[in-house]
Structures are given as C-alpha cells and as structure tokens.
Protein backbone atom coordinates (compact mmCIF):
# COMPACT_ATOMS: atom_id res chain seq x y z
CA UNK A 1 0.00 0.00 0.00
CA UNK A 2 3.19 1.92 0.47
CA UNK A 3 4.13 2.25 -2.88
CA UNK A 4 0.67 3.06 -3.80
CA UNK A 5 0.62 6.19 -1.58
CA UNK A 6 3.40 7.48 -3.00
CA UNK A 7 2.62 7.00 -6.65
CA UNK A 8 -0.77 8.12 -6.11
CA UNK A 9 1.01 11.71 -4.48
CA UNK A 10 3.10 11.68 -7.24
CA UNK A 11 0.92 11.71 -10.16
CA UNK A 12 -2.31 14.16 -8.37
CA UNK A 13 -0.10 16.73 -6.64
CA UNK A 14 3.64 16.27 -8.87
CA UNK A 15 5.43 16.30 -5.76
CA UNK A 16 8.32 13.66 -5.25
CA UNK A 17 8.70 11.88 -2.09
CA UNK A 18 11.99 13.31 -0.32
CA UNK A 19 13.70 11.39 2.24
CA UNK A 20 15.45 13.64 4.59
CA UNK A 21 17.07 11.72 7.14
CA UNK A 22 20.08 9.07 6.79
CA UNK A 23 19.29 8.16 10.34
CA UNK A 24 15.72 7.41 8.67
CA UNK A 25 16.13 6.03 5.51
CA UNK A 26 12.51 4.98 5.04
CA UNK A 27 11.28 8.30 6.34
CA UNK A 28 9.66 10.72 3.10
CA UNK A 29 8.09 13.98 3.30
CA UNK A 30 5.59 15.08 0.60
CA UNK A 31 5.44 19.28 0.19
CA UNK A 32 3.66 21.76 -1.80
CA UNK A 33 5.54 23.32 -5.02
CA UNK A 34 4.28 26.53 -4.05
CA UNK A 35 5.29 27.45 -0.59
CA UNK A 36 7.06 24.12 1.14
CA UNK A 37 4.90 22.98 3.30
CA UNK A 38 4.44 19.11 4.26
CA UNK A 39 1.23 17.89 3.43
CA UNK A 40 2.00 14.20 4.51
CA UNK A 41 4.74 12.06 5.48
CA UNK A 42 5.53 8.60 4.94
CA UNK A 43 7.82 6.00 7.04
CA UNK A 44 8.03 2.26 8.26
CA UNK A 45 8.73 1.54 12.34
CA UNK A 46 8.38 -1.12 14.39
CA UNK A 47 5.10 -2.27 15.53
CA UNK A 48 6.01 -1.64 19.47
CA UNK A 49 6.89 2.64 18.65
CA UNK A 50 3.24 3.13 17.80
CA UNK A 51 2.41 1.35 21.01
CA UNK A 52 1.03 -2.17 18.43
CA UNK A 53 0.99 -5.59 19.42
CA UNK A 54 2.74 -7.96 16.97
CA UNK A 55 6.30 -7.74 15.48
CA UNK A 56 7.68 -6.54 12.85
CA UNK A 57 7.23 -3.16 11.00
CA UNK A 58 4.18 -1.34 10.07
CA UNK A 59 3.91 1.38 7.03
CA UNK A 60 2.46 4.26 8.39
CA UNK A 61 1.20 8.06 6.70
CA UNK A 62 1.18 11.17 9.11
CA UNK A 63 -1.29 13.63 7.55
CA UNK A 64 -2.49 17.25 8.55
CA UNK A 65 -6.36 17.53 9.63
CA UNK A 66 -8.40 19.98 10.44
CA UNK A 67 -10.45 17.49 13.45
CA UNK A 68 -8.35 14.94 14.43
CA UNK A 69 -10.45 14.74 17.48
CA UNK A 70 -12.98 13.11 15.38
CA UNK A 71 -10.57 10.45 14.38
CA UNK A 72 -9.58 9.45 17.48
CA UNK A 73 -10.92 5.26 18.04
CA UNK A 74 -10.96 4.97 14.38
CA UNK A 75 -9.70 1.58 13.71
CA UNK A 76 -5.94 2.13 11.74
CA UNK A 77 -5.54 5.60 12.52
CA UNK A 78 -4.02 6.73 15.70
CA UNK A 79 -2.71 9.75 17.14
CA UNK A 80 0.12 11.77 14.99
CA UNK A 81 3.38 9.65 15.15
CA UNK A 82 5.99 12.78 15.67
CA UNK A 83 3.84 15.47 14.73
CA UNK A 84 1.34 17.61 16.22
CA UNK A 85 -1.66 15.45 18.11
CA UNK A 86 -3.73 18.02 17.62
CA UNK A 87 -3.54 19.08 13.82
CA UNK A 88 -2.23 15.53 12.26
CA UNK A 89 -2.84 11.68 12.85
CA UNK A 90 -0.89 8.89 11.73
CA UNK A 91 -3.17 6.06 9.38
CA UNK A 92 -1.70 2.56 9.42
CA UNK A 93 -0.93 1.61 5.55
CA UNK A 94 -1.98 -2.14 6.01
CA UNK A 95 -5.14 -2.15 4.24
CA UNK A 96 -7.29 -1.47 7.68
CA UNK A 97 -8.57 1.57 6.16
CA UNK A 98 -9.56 1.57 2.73
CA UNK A 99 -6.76 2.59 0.32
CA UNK A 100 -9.71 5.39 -1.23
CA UNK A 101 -10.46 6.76 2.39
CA UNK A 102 -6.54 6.99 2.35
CA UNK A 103 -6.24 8.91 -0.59
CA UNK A 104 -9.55 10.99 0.36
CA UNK A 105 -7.64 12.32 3.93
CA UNK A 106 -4.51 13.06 1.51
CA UNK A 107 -6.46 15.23 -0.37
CA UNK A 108 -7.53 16.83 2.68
CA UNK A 109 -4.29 17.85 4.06
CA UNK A 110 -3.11 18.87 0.70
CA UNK A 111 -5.56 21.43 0.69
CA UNK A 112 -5.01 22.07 4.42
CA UNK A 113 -1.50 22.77 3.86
C-alpha cells in the first residue's frame, strides 16, 4: 500500500517523495511546489513505537487535519506519530482503512497545507 501512496502523491499533486534523514532512511516527506509545506509524510517503524501488538514493521502516513479529534478510536488511525496530536494523525498503511479513504484524507491535508 506503500508504494501506492506514494505513486498516487506523485501523479495528483507532482510532488516527489523526499527522504530527509540518513538516520531514517525509510522516512519521506511530501510538500507543496508553491510554498514548502508538508502535506503528509511517509515511514516504516516497528510495531512496538506506535504502542502495536505484533512484530515486525508497520507502514504508516502522518497527515495534517483539520479534526483529528474526530478520528480518534478509528480503527488504523491513531494519534500523529511525531507530529502535532492536535492538527495531524498517523493512518496505518496495512489495508485497515480503505486505500480510497486513504487517498480521500490526503487530499484533505493537501488542501489544508
């Protein structure tokens, strides 16, 4: 679903996944041409960071939102991973939600950004 993401970013907003951290190498940040500002951000950590039972590694998307309140219980997103709680939440990208609904909050935080 990973890839997915990223080609589907690619090809509606032109904007190249850029991986800013050697210490992260799975780690890519998705910004607007216009004025720079993330609109999502894409990595792969262990189950255990995001507080998950199982092991392994989990694909994840933080995304900007304008109520993430409102997502709060919904089953494969949790709150923001690194980022503000309160403006972004983190969606699990292992097919729990929907790879549309996915794409739908992207589109969201494009235009909130």
């Amino acid at each position: 679903m990973k890839q997915e993401i990223i080609k589907f970013i690619d090809k509606k907003y032109n904007a190249a996944p850029e991986y800013l951290w050697r210490r992260y190498p799975t780690y890519c940040i998705f910004r607007h041409k216009n004025n720079n500002k993330w609109f999502a951000l894409i990595g792969t950590v262990p189950r255990h960071i995001l507080k998950l039972s199982g092991d392994g590694d989990i694909d994840f998307i933080n995304i900007k939102t304008n109520d993430a309140e409102f997502f709060r219980g919904v089953k494969g997103i949790l709150p923001a991973y690194h980022m503000n709680k309160n403006h972004w939440i983190t969606i699990l990208l292992d097919g729990t939600l929907p790879i549309k609904n996915v794409q739908n909050l992207i589109e969201n935080s494009y235009e909130l950004t």
